[in-house]
N, C-alpha and C. Protein backbone atom coordinates (compact mmCIF):
# COMPACT_ATOMS: atom_id res chain seq x y z
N UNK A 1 77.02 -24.28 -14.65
CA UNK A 1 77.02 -23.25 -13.64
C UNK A 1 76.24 -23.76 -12.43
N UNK A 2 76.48 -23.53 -11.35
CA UNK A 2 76.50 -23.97 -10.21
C UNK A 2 75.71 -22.81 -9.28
N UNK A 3 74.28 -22.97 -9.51
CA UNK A 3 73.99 -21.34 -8.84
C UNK A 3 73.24 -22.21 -7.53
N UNK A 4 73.68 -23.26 -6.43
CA UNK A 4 73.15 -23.53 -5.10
C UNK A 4 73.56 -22.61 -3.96
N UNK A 5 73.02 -22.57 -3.23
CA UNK A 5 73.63 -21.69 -1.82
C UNK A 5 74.79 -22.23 -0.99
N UNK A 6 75.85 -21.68 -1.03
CA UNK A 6 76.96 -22.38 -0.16
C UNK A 6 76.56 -22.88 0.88
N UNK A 7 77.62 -23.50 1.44
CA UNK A 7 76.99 -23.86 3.06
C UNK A 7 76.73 -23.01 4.01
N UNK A 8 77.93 -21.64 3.98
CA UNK A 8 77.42 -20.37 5.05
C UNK A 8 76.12 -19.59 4.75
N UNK A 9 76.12 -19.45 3.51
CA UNK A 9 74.95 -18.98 2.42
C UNK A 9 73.64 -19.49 3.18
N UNK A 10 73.60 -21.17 3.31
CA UNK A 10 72.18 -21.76 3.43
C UNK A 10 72.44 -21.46 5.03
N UNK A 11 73.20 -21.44 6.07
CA UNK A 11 74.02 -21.62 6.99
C UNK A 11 72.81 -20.05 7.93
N UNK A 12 73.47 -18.80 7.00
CA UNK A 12 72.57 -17.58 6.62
C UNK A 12 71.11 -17.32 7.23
N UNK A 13 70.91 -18.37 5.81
CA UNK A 13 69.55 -18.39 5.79
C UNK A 13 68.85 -19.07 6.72
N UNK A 14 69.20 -19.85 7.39
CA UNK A 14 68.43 -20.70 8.56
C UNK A 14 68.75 -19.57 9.57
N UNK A 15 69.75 -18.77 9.73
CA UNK A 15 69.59 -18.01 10.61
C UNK A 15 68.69 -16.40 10.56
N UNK A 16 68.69 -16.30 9.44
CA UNK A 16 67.53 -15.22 9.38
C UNK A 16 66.24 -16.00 9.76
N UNK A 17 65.87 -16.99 8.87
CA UNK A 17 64.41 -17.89 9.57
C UNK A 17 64.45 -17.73 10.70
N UNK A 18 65.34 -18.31 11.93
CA UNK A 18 64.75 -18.76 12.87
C UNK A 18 65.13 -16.89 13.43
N UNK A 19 65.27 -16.00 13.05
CA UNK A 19 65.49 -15.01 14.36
C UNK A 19 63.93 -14.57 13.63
N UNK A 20 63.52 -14.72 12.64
CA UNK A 20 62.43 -13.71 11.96
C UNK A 20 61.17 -15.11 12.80
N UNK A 21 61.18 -15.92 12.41
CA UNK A 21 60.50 -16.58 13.67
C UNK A 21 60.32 -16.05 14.70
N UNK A 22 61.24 -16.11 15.27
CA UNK A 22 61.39 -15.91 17.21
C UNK A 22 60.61 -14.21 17.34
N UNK A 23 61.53 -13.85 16.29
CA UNK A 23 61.45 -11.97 16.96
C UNK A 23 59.82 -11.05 16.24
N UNK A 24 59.41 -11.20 15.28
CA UNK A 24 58.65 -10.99 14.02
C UNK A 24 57.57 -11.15 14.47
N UNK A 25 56.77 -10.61 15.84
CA UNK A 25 55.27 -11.28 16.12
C UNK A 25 54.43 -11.15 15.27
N UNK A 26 53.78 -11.38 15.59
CA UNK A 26 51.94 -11.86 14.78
C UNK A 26 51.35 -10.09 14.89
N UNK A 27 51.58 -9.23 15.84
CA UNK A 27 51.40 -7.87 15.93
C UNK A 27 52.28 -7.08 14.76
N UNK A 28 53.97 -7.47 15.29
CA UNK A 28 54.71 -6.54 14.21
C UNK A 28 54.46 -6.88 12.56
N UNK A 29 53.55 -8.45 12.21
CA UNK A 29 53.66 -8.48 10.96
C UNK A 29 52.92 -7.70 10.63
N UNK A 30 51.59 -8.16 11.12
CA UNK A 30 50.33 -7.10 10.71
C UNK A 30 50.69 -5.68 10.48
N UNK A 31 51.16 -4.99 11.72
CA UNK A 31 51.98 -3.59 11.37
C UNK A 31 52.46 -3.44 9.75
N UNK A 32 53.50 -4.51 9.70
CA UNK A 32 54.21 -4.49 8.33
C UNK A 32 53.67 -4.53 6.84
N UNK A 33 51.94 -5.50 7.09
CA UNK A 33 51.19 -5.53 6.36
C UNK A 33 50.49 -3.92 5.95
N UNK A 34 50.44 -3.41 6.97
CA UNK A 34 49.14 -2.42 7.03
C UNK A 34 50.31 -0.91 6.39
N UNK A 35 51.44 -1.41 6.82
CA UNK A 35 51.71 0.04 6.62
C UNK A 35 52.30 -0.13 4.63
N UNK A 36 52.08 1.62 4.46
CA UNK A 36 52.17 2.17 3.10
C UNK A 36 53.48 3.11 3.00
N UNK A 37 54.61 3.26 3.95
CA UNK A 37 55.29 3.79 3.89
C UNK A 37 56.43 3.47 5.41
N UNK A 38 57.26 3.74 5.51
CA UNK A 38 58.31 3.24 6.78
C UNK A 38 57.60 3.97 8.10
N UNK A 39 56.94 5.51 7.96
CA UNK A 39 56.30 6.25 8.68
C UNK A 39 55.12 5.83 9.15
N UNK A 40 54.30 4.90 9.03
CA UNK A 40 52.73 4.54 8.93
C UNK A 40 52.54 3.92 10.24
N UNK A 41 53.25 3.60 10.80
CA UNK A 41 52.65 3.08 12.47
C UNK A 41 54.00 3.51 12.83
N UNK A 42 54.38 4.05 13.86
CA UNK A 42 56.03 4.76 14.01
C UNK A 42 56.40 4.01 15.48
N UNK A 43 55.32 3.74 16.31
CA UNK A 43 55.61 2.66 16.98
C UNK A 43 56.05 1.47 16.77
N UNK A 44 55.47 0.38 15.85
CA UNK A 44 55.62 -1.12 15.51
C UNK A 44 56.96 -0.66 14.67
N UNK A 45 57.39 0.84 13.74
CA UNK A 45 58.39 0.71 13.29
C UNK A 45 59.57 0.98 14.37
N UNK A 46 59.30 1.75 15.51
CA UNK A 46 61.02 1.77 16.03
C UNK A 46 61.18 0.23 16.93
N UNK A 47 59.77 -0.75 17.07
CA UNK A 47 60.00 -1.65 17.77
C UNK A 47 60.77 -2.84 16.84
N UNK A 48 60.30 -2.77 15.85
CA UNK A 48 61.00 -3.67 15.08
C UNK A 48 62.42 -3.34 14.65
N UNK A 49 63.11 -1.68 14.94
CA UNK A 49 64.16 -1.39 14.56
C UNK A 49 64.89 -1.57 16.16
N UNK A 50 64.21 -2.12 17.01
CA UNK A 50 64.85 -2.05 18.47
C UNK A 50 65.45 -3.41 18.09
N UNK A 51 64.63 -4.58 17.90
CA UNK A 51 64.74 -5.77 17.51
C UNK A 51 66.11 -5.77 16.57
N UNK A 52 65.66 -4.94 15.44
CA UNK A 52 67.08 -5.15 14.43
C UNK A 52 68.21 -5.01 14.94
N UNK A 53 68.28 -3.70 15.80
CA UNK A 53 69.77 -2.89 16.48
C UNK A 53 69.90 -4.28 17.29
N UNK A 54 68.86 -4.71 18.19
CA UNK A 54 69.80 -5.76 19.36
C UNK A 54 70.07 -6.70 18.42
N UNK A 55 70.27 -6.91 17.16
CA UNK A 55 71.05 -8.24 16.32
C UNK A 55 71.78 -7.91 15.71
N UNK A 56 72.40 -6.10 15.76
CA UNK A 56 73.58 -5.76 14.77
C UNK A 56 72.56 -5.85 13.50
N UNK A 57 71.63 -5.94 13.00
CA UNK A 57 71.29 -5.86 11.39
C UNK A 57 70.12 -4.37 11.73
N UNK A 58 70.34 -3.59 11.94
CA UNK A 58 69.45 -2.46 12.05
C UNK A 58 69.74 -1.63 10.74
N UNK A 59 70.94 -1.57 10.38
CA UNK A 59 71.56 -1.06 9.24
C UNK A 59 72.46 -1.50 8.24
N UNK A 60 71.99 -2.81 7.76
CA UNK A 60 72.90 -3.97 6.88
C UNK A 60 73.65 -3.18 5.75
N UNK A 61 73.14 -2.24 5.19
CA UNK A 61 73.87 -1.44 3.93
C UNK A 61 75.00 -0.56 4.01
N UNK A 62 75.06 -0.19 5.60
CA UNK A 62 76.03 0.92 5.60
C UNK A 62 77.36 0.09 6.18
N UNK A 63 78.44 1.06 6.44
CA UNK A 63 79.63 0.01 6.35
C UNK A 63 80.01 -0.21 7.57
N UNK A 64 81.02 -1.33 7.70
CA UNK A 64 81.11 -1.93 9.13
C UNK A 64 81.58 -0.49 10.26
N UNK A 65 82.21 0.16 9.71
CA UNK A 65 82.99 1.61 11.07
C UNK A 65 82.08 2.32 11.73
N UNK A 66 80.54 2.03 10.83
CA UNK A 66 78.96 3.15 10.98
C UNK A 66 78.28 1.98 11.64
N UNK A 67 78.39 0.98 11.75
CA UNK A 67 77.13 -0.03 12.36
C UNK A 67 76.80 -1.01 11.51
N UNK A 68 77.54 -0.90 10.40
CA UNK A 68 76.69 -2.08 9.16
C UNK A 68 77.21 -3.63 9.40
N UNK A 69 77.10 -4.42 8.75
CA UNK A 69 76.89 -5.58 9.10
C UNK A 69 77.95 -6.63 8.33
N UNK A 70 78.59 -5.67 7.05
CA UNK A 70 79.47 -6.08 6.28
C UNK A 70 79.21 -7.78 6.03
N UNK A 71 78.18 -7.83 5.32
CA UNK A 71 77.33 -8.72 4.40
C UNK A 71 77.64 -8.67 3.11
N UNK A 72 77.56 -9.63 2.43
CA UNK A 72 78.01 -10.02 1.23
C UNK A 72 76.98 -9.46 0.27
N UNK A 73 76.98 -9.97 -1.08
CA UNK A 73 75.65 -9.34 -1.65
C UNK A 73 74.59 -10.55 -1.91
N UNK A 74 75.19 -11.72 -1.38
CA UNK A 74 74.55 -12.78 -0.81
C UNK A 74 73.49 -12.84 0.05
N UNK A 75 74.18 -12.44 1.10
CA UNK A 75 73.67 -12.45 2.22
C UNK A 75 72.58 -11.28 2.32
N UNK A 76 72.88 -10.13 1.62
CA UNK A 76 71.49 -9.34 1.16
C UNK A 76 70.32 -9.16 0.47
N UNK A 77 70.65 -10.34 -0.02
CA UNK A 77 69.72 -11.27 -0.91
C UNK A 77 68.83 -11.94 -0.18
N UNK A 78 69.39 -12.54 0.89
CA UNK A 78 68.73 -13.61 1.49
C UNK A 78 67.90 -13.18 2.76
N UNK A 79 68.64 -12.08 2.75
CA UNK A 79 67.60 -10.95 3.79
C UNK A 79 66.80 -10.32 3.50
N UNK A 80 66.71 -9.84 2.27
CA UNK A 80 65.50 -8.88 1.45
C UNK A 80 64.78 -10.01 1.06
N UNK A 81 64.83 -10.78 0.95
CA UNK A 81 63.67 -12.02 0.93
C UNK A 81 63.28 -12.54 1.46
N UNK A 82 63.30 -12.53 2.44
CA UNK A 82 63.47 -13.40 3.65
C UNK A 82 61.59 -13.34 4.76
């Protein structure tokens, strides 16, 4: 069995790195650290959901006609870990 990351797969994943790089400051992590619930700093959270919406991934789960991102279950993998 063959469980490596395809090429779009790893392809993916270098592209979540480098946007969570670029976009993900040193402010919004801390935010992310500190908070205990999605509600807990409501600022750092709609800024980081401003961030998500301008990349199309604001709402990866729901389906492509609503805004979703129509991601594999791959590719949601590699984002919830990420």
């Amino acid at each position: 069995m063959d469980l490596s990351w395809s090429a779009a797969d790893s392809a993916f994943r270098d592209e979540v790195r480098e946007f969570l790089a670029a976009e993900l400051t040193p402010e919004l992590q801390r935010a992310g650290r500190l908070m205990t619930s999605v509600y807990s700093d409501h600022e750092a959270s709609m800024q980081w959901q401003r961030i998500l919406h301008g990349r199309g991934w604001a709402a990866p789960a729901w389906p492509v006609q609503y805004g979703g991102c129509d991601w594999s279950l791959t590719q949601h993998y590699i984002f919830s870990r990420a």
